[in-house]
N, C-alpha and C. Protein backbone atom coordinates (compact mmCIF):
# COMPACT_ATOMS: atom_id res chain seq x y z
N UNK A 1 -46.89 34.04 -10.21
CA UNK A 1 -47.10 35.20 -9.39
C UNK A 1 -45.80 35.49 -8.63
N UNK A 2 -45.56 37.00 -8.51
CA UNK A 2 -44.43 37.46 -7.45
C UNK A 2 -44.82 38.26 -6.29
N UNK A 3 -44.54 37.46 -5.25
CA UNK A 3 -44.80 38.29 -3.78
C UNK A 3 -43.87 38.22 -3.29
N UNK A 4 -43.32 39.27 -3.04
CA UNK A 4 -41.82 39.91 -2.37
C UNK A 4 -40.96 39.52 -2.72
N UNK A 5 -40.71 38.34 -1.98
CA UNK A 5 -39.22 38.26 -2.92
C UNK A 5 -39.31 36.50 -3.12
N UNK A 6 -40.07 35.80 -3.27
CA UNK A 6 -40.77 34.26 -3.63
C UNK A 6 -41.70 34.53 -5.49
N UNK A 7 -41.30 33.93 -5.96
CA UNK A 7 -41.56 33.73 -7.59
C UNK A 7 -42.30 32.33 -7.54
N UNK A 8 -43.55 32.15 -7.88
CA UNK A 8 -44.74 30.83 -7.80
C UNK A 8 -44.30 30.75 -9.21
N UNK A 9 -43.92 29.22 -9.44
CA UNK A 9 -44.08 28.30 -10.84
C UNK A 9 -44.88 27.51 -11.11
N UNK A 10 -45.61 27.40 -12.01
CA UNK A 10 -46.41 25.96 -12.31
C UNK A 10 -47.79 26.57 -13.04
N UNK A 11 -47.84 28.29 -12.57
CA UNK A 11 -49.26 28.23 -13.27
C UNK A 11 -49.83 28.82 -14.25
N UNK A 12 -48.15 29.25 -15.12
CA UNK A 12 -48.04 29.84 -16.25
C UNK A 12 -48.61 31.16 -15.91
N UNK A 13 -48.28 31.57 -14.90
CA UNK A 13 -47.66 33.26 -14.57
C UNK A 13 -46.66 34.06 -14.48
N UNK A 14 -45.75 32.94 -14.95
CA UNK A 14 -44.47 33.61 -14.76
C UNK A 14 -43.73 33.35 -16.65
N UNK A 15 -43.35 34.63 -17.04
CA UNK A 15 -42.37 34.18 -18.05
C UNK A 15 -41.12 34.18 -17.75
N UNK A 16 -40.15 33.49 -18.47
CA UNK A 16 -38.76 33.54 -18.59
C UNK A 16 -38.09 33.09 -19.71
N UNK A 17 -36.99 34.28 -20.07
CA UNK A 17 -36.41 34.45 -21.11
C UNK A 17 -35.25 35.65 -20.52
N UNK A 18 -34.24 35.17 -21.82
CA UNK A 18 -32.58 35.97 -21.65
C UNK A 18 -32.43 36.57 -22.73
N UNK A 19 -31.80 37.83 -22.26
CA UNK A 19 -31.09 38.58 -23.52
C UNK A 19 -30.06 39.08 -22.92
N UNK A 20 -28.61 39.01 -23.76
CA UNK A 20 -27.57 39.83 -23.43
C UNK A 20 -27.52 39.55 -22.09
N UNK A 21 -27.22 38.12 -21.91
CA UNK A 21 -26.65 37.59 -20.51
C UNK A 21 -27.49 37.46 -19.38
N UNK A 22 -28.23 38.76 -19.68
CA UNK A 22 -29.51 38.06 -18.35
C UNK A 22 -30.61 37.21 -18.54
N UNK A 23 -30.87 36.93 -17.11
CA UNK A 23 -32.41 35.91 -17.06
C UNK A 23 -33.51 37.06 -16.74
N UNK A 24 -34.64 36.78 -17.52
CA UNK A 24 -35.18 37.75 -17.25
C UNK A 24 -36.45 36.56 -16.70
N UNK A 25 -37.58 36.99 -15.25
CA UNK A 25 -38.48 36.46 -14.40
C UNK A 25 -39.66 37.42 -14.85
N UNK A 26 -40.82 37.21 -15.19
CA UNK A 26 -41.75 38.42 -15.14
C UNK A 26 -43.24 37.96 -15.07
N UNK A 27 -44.10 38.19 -14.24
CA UNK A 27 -45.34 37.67 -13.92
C UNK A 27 -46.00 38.55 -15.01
N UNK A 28 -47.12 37.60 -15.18
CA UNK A 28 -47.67 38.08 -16.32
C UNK A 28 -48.87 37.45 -15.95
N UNK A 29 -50.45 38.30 -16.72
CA UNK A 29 -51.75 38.33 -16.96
C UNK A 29 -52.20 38.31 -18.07
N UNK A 30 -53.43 37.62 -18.55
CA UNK A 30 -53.51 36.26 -18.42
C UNK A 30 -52.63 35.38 -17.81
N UNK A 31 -52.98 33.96 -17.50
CA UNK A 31 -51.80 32.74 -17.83
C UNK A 31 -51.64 32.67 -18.85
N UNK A 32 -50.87 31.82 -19.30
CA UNK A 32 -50.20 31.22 -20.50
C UNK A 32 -49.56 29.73 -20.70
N UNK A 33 -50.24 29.44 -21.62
CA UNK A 33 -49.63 27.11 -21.38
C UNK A 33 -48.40 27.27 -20.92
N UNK A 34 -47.86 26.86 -20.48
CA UNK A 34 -46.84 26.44 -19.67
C UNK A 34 -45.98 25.94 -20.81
N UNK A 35 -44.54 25.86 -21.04
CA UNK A 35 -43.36 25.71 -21.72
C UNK A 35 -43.60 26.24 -23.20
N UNK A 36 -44.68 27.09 -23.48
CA UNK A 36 -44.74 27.71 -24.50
C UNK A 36 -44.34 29.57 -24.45
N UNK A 37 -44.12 29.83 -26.00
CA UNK A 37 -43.50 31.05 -25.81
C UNK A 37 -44.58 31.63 -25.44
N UNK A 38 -44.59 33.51 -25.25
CA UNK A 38 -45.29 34.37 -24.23
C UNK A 38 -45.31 35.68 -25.09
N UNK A 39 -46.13 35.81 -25.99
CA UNK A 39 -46.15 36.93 -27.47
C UNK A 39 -45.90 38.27 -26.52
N UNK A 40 -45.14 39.01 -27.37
CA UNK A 40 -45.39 40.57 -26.24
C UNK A 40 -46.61 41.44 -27.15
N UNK A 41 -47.64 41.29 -26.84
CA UNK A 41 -48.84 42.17 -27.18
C UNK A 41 -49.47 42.70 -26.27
N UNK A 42 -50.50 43.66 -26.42
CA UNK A 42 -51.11 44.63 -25.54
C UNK A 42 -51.85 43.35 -24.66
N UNK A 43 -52.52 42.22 -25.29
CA UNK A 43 -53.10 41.36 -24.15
C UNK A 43 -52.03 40.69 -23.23
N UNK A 44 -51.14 40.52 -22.83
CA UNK A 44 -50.09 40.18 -22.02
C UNK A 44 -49.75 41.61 -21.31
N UNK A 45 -49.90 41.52 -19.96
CA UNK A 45 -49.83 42.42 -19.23
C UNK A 45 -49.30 41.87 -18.21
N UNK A 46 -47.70 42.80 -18.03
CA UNK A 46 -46.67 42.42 -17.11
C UNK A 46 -46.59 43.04 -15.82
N UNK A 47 -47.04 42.26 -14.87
CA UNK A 47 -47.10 42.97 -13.79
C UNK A 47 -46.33 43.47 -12.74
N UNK A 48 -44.88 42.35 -12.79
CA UNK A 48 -43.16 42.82 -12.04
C UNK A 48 -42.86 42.09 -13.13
N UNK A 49 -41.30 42.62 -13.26
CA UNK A 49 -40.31 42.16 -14.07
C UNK A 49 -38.82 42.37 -13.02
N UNK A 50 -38.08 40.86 -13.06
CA UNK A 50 -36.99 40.89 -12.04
C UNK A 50 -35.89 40.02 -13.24
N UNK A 51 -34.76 40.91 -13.14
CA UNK A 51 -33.77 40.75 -13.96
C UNK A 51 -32.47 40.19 -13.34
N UNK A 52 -31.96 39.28 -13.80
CA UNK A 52 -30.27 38.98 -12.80
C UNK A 52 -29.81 38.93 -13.63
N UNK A 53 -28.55 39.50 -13.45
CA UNK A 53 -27.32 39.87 -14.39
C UNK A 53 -26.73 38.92 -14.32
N UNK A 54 -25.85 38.56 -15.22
CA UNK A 54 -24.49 37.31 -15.47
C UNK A 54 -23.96 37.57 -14.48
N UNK A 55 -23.80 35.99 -13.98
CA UNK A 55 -22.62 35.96 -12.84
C UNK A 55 -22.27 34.38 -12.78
N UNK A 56 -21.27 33.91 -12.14
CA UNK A 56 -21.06 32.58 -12.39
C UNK A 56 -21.80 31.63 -11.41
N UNK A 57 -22.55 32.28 -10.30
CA UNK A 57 -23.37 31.36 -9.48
C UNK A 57 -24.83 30.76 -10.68
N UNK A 58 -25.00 31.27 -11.87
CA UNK A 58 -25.70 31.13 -12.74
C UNK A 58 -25.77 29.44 -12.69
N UNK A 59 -24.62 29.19 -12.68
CA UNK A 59 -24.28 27.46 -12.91
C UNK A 59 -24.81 27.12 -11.85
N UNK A 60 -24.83 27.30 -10.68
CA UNK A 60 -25.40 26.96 -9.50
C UNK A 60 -26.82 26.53 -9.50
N UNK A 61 -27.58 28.01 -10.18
CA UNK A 61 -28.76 27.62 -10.07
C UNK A 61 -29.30 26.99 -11.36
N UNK A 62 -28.72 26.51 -12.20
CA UNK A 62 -28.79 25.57 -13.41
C UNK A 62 -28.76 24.15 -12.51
N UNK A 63 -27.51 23.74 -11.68
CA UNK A 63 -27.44 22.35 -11.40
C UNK A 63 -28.72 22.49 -10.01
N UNK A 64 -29.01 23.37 -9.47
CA UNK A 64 -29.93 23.22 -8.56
C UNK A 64 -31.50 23.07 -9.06
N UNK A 65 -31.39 22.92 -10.53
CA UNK A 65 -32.68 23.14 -10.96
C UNK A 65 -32.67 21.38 -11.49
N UNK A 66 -31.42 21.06 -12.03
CA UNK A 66 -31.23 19.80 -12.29
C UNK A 66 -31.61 18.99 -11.32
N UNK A 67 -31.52 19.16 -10.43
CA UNK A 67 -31.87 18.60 -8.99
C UNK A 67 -32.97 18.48 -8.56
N UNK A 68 -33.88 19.48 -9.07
CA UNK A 68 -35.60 19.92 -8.29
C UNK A 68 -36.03 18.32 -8.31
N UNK A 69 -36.94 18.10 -7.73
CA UNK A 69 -37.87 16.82 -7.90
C UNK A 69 -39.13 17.32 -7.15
N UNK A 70 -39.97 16.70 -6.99
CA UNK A 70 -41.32 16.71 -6.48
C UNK A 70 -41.43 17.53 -5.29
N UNK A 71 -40.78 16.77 -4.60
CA UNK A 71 -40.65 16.93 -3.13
C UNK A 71 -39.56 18.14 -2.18
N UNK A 72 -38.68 17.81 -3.23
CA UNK A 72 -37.52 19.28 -3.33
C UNK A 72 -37.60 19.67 -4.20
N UNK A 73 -38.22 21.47 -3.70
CA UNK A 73 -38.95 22.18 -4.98
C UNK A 73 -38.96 23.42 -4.80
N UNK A 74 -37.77 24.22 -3.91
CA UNK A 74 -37.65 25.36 -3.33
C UNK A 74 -35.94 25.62 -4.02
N UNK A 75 -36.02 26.70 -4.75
CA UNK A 75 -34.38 27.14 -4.58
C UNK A 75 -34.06 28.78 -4.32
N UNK A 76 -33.29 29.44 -3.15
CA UNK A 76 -32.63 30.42 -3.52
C UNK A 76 -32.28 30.70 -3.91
N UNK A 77 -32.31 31.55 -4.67
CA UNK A 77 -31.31 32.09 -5.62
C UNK A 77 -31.32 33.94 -5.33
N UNK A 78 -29.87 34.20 -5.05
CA UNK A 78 -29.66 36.04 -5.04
C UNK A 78 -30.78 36.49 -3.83
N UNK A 79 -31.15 36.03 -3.18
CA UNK A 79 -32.67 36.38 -1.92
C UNK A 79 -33.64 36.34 -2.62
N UNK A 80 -33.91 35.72 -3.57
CA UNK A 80 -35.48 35.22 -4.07
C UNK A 80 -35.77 33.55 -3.76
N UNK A 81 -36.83 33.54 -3.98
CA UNK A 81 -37.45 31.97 -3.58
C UNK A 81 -38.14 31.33 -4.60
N UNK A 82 -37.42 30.58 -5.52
CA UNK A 82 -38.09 29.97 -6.61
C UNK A 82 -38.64 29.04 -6.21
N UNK A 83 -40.34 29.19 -6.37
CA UNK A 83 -41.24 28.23 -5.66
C UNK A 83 -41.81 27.35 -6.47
N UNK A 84 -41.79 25.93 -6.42
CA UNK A 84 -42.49 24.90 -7.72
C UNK A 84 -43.09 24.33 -6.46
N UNK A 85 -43.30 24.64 -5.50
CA UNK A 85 -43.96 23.49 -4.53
C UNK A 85 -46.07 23.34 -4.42
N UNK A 86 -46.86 24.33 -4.69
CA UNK A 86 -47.88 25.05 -4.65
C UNK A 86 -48.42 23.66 -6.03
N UNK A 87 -47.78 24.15 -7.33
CA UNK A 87 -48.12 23.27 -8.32
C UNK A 87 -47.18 22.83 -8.87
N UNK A 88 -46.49 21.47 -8.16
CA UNK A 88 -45.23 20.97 -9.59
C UNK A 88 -45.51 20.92 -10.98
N UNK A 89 -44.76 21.52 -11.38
CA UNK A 89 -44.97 21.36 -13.15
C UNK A 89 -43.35 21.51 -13.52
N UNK A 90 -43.65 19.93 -14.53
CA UNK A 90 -41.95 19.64 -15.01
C UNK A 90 -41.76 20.57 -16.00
N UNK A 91 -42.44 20.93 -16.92
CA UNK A 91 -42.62 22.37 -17.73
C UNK A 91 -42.10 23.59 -17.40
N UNK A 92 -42.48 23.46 -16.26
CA UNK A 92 -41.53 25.03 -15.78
C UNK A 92 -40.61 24.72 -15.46
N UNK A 93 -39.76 23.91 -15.22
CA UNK A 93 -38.67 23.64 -14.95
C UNK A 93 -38.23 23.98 -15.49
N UNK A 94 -38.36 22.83 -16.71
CA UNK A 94 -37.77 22.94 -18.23
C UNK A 94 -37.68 24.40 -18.72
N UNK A 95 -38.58 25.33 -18.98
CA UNK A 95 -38.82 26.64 -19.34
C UNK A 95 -37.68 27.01 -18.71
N UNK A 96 -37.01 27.15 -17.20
CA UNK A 96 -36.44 28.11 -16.93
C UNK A 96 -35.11 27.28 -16.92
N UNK A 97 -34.73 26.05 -16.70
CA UNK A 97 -33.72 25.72 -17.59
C UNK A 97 -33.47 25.95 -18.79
N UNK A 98 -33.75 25.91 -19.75
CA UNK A 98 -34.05 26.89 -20.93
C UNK A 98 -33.48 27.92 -21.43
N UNK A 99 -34.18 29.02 -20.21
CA UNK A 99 -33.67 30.32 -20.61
C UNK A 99 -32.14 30.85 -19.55
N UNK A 100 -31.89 29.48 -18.53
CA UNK A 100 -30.86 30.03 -18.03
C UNK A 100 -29.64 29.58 -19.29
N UNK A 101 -29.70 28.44 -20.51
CA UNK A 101 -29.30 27.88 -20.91
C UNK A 101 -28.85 28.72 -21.80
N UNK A 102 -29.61 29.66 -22.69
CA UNK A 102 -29.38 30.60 -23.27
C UNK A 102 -28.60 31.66 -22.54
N UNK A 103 -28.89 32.61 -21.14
CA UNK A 103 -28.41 33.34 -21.23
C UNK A 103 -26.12 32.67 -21.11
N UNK A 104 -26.07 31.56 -20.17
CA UNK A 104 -24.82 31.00 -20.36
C UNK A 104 -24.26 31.10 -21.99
N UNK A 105 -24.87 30.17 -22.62
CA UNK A 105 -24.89 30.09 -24.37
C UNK A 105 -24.22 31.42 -24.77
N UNK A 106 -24.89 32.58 -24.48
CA UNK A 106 -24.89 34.13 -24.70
C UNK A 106 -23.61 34.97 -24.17
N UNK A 107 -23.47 34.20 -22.67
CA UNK A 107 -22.21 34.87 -22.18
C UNK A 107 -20.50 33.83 -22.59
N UNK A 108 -21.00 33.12 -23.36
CA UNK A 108 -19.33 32.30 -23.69
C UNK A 108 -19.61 32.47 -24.68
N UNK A 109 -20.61 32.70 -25.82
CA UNK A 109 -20.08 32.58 -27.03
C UNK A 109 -18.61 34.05 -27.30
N UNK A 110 -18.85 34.70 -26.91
CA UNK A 110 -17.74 36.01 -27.26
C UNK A 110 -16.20 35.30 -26.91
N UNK A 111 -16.45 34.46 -26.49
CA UNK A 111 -14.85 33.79 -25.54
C UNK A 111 -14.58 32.85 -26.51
N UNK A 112 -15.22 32.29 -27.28
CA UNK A 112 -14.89 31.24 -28.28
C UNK A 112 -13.90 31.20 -29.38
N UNK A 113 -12.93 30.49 -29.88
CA UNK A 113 -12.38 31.20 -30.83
C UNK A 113 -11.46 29.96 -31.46
């Protein structure tokens, strides 16, 4: 779920996935198992969608995610509040490590050579 500017993890309401450098955050209806993909069909109904563009604090919130544990389970990121505290789930972690992993992946491959 997204309320204002705090993003709830753990209860497979939230998808995340990157294209073309961004992370894309988007609450979604139904739930959905947790670290599994999120079909785009008429039954998936997106209720906000919050996008961050490439930038290099990206790494930031990659090693701050490396970091989460049980107990520390809050990160800022850009004035949002990525919340795992409500329901820890190592799954979502993983999930959005994941897709920050890709969008990085996405923004160096062009630099490669």
């Amino acid at each position: 779920m997204i309320e204002e500017n705090r993003i709830y993890f753990g209860y497979g309401t939230i998808a995340v996935g990157s294209s073309c450098g961004m992370l894309r955050i988007e609450w979604i209806k139904p739930p959905q198992e947790i670290g599994q993909g999120v079909p785009y069909t008429d039954s998936i109904k997106r209720l906000r969608t919050i996008n961050f563009e490439w930038a290099h604090d990206i790494f930031k919130l990659r090693d701050d995610l490396n970091r989460l544990e049980e107990l520390n389970n809050v990160i800022l990121f850009r004035g949002y509040l990525l919340d795992f505290r409500r329901c820890y789930n190592v799954e979502s972690v993983r999930a959005v490590q994941t897709a920050i992993d890709r969008a990085i992946e996405f923004m160096l491959l062009p630099y490669a050579c």
